[in-house]
C-alpha atoms as a PDB file:
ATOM      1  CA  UNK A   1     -11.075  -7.648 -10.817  1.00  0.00           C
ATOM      2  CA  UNK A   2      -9.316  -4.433 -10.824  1.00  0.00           C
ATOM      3  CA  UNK A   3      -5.788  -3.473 -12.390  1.00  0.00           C
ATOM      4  CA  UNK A   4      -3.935  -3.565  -8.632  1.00  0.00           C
ATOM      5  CA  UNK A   5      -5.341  -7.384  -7.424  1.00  0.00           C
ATOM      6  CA  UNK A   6      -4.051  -8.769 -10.982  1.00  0.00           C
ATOM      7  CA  UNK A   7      -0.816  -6.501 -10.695  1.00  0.00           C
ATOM      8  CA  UNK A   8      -0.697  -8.219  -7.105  1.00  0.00           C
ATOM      9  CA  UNK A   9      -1.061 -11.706  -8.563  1.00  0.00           C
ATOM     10  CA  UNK A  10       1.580 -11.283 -10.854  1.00  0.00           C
ATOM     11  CA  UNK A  11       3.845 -10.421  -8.698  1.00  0.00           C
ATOM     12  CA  UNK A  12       3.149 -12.609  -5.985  1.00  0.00           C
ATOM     13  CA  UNK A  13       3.869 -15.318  -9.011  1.00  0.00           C
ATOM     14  CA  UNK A  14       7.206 -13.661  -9.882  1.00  0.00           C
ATOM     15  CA  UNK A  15       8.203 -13.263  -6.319  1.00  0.00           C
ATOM     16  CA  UNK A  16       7.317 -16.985  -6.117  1.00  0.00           C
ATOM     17  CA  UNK A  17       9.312 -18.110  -9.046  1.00  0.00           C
ATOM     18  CA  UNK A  18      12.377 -15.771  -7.860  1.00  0.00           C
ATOM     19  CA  UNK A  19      12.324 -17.321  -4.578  1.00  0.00           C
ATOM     20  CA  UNK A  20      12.431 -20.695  -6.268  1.00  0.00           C
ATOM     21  CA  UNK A  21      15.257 -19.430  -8.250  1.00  0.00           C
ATOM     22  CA  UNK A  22      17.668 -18.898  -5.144  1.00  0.00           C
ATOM     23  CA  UNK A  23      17.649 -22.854  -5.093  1.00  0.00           C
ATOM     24  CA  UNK A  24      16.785 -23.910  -8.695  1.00  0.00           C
ATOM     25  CA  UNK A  25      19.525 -22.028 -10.705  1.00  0.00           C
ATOM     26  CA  UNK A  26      18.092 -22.243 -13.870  1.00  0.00           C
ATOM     27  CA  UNK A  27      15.236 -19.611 -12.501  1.00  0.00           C
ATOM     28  CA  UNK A  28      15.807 -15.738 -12.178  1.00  0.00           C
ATOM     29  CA  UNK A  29      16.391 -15.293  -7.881  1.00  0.00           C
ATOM     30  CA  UNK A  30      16.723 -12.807  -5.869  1.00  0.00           C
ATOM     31  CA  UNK A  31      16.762 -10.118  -8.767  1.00  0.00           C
ATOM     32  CA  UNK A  32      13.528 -11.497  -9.544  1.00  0.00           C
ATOM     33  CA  UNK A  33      11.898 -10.986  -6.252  1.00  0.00           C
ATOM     34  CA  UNK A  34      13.415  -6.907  -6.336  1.00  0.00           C
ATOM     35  CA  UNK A  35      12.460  -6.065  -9.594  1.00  0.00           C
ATOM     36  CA  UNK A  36       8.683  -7.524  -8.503  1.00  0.00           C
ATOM     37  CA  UNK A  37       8.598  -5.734  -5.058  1.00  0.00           C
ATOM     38  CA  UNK A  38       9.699  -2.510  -7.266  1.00  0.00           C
ATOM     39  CA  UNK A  39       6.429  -3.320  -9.696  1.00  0.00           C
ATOM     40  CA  UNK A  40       4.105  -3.810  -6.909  1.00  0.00           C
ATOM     41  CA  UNK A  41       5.644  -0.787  -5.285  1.00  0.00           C
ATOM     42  CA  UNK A  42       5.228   1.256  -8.382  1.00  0.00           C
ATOM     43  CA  UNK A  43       1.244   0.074  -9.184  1.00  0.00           C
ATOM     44  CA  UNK A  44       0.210   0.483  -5.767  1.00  0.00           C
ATOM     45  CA  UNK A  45       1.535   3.772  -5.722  1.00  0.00           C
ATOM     46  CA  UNK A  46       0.835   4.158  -1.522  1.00  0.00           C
ATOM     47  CA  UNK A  47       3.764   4.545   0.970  1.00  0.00           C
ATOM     48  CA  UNK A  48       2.879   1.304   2.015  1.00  0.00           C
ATOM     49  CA  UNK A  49       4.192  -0.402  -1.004  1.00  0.00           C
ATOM     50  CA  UNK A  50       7.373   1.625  -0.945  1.00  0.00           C
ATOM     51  CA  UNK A  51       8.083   0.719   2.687  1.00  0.00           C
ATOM     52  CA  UNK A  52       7.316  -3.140   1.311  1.00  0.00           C
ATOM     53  CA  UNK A  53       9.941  -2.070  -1.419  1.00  0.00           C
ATOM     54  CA  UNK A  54      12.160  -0.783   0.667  1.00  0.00           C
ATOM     55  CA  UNK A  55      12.476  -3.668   3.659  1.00  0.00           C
ATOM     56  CA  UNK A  56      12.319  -6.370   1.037  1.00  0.00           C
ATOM     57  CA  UNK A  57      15.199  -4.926  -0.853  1.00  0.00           C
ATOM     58  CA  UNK A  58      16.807  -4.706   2.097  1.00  0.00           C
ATOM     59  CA  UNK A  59      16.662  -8.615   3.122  1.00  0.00           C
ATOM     60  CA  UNK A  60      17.172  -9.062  -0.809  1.00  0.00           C
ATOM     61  CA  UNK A  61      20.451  -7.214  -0.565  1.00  0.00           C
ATOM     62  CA  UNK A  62      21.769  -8.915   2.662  1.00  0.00           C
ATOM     63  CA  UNK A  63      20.901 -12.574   0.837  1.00  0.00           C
ATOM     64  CA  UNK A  64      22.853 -11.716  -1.979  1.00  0.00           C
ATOM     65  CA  UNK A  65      25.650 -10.186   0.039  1.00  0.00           C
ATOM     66  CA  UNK A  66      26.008 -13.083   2.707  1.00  0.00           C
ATOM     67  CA  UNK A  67      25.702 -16.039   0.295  1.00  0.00           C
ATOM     68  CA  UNK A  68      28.686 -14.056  -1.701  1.00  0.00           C
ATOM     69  CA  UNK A  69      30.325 -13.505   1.567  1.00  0.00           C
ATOM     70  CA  UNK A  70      29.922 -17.221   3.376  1.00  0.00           C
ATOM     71  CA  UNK A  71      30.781 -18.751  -0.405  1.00  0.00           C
ATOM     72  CA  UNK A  72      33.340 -16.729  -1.334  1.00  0.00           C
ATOM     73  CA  UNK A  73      34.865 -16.942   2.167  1.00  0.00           C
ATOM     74  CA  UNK A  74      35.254 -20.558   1.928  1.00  0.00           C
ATOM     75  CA  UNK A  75      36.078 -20.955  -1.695  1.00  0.00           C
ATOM     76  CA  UNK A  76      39.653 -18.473   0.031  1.00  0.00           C
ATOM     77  CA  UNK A  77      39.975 -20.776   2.831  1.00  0.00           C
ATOM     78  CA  UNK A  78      40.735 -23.794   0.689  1.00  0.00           C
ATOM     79  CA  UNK A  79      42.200 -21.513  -1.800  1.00  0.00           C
ATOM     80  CA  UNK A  80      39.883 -23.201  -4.385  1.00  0.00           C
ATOM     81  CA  UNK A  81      40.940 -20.939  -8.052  1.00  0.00           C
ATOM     82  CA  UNK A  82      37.682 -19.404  -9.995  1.00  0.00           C
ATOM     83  CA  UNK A  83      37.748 -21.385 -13.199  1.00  0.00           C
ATOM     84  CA  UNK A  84      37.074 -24.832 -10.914  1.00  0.00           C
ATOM     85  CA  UNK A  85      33.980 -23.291  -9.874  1.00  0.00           C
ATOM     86  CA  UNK A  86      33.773 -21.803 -14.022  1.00  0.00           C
ATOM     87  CA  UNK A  87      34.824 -25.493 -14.848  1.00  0.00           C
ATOM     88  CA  UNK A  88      31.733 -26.624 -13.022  1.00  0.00           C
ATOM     89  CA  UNK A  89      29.396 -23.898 -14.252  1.00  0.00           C
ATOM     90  CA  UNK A  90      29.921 -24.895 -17.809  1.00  0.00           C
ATOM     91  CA  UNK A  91      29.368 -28.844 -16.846  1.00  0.00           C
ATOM     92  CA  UNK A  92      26.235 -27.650 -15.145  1.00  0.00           C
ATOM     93  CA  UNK A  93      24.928 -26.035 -17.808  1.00  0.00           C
ATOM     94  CA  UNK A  94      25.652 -28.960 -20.024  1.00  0.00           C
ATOM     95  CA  UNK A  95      24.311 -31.670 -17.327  1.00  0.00           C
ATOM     96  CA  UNK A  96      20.966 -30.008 -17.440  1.00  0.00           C
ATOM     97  CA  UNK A  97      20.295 -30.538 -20.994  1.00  0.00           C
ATOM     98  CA  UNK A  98      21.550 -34.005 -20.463  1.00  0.00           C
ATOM     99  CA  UNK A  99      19.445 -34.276 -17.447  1.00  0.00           C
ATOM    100  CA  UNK A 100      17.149 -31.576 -16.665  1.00  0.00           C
ATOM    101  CA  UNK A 101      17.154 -30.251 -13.180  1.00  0.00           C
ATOM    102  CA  UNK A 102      19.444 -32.958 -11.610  1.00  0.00           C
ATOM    103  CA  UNK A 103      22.181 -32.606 -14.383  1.00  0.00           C
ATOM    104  CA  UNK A 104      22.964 -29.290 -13.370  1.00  0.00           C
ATOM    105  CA  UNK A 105      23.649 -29.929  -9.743  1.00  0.00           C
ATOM    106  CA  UNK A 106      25.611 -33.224 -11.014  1.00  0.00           C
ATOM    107  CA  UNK A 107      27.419 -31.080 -13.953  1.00  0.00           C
ATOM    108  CA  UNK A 108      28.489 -28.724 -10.953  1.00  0.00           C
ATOM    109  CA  UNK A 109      29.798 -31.147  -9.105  1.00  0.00           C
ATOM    110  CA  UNK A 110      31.478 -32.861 -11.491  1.00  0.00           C
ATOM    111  CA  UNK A 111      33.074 -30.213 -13.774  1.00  0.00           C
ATOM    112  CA  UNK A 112      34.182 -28.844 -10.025  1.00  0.00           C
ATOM    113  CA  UNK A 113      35.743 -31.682  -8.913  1.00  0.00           C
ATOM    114  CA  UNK A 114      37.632 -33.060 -12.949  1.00  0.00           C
ATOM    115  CA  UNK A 115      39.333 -29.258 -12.131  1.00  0.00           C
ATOM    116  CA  UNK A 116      40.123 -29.707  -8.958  1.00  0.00           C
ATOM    117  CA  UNK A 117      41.740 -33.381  -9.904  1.00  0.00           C
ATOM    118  CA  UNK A 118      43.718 -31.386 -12.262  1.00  0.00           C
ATOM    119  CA  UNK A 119      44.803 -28.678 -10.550  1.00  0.00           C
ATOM    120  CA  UNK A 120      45.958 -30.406  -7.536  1.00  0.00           C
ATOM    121  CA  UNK A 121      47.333 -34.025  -9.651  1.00  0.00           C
ATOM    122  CA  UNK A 122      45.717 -36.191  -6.625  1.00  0.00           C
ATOM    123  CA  UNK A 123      42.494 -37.730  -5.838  1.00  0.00           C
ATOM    124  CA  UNK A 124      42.075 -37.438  -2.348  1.00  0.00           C
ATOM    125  CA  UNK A 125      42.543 -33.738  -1.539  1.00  0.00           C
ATOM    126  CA  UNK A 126      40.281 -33.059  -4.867  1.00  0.00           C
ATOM    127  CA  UNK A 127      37.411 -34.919  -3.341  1.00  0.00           C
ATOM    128  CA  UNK A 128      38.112 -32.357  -0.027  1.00  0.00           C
ATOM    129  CA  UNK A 129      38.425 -29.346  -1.754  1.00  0.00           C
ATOM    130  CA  UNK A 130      35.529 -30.092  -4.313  1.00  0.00           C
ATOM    131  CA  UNK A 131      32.931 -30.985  -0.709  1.00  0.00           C
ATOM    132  CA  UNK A 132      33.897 -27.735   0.572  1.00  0.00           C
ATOM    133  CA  UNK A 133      32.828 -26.133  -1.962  1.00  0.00           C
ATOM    134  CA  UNK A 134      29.352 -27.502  -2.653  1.00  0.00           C
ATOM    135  CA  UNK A 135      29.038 -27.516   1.321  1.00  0.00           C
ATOM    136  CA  UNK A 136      29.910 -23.683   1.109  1.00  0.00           C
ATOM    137  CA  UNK A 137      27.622 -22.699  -2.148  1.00  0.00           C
ATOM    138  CA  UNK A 138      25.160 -24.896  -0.752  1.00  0.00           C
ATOM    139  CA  UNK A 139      25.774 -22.719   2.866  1.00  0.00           C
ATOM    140  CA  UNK A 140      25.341 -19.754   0.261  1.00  0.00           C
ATOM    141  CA  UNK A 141      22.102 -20.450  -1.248  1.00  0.00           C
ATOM    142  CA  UNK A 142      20.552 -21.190   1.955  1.00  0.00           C
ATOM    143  CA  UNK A 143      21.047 -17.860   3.484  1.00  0.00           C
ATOM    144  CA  UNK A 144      20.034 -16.419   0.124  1.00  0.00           C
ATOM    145  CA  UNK A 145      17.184 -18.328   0.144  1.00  0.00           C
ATOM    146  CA  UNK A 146      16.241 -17.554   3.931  1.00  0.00           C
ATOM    147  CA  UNK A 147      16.533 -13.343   2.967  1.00  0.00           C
ATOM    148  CA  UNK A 148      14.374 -13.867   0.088  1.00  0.00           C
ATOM    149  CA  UNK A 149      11.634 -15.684   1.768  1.00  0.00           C
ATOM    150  CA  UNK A 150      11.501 -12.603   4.350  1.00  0.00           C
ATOM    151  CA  UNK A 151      11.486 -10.602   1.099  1.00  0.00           C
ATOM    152  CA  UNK A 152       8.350 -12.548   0.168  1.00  0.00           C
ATOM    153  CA  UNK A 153       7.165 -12.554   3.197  1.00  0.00           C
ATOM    154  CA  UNK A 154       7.153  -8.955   3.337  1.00  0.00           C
ATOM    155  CA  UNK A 155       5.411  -8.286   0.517  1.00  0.00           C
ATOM    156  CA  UNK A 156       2.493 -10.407   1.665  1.00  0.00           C
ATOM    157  CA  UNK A 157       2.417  -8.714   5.251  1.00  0.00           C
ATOM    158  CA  UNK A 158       1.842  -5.431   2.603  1.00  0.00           C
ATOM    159  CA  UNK A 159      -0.900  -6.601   0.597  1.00  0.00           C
ATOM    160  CA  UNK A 160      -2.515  -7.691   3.506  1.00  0.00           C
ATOM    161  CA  UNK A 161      -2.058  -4.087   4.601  1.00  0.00           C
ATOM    162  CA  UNK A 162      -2.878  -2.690   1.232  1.00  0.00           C
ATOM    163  CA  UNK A 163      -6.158  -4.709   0.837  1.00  0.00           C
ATOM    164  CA  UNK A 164      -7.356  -4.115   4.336  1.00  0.00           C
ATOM    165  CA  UNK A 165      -6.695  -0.196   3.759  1.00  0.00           C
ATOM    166  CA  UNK A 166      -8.218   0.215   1.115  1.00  0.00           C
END
């Protein structure tokens, strides 16, 4: 095996795990999959891999962007503060040592919400507020997730292109 098929596995692996992380939090993302379109870029060292680069940063980019945008957006319209989403951060964080892997999503929801009970003193419109906002950072992942697969998908349309070249 030569230096450029190994460099190629390994970043097919980390483009794999960063493409997990858009929907597992606990994972590096979409920096992930940039950074390991850059590597591949830089070993391969042929215009083809900077093209690969280039596009895949580009979807990268536009994943981070619209899940900011679409979240963010929402998170205005029901004029939901930052430290609720902070509030649920932290509970996240603690939920998944509690309870790997489900305790964050629960932690989220529930630091999100005990903020939103106390910021608005009533049940009811807390429950709203605190479903718009996992609908909308679930909305957010999504697209992220979408751009980074055709980041990943990218990147294997180029080593198909690399390999055959060669």
């Amino acid at each position: 095996m030569d230096a450029q098929l190994i460099w190629t596995i390994i970043c097919g692996l980390a483009i794999l795990v960063g493409v997990t992380g858009v929907i597992v939090p606990v994972l590096p993302g979409s920096l992930l999959v940039g950074a390991s379109l850059l590597a591949w870029a830089i070993v391969v060292g042929r215009p083809v891999g900077w093209v690969v680069f280039g596009v895949g940063v580009l979807f990268v980019a536009a994943g981070m962007a619209s899940s900011a945008v679409l979240t963010g957006r929402a998170m205005k319209q029901r004029q939901i503060p930052g430290r609720s989403i902070v509030a649920g951060l932290v509970l996240g964080v603690v939920g998944f040592f509690v309870l790997p892997v489900v305790g964050l999503l629960l932690g989220f929801a529930v630091g999100l919400f005990l903020s939103e009970v106390q910021r608005q003193k009533a049940v009811k419109p807390a429950v709203s507020s605190s479903l718009a906002a996992l609908k909308a950072t679930g909305l957010g992942m999504l697209a992220e997730f979408g751009f980074a697969s055709l980041a990943a998908g990218t990147w294997g349309a180029g080593v198909v292109l690399y390999f055959l070249g060669r």
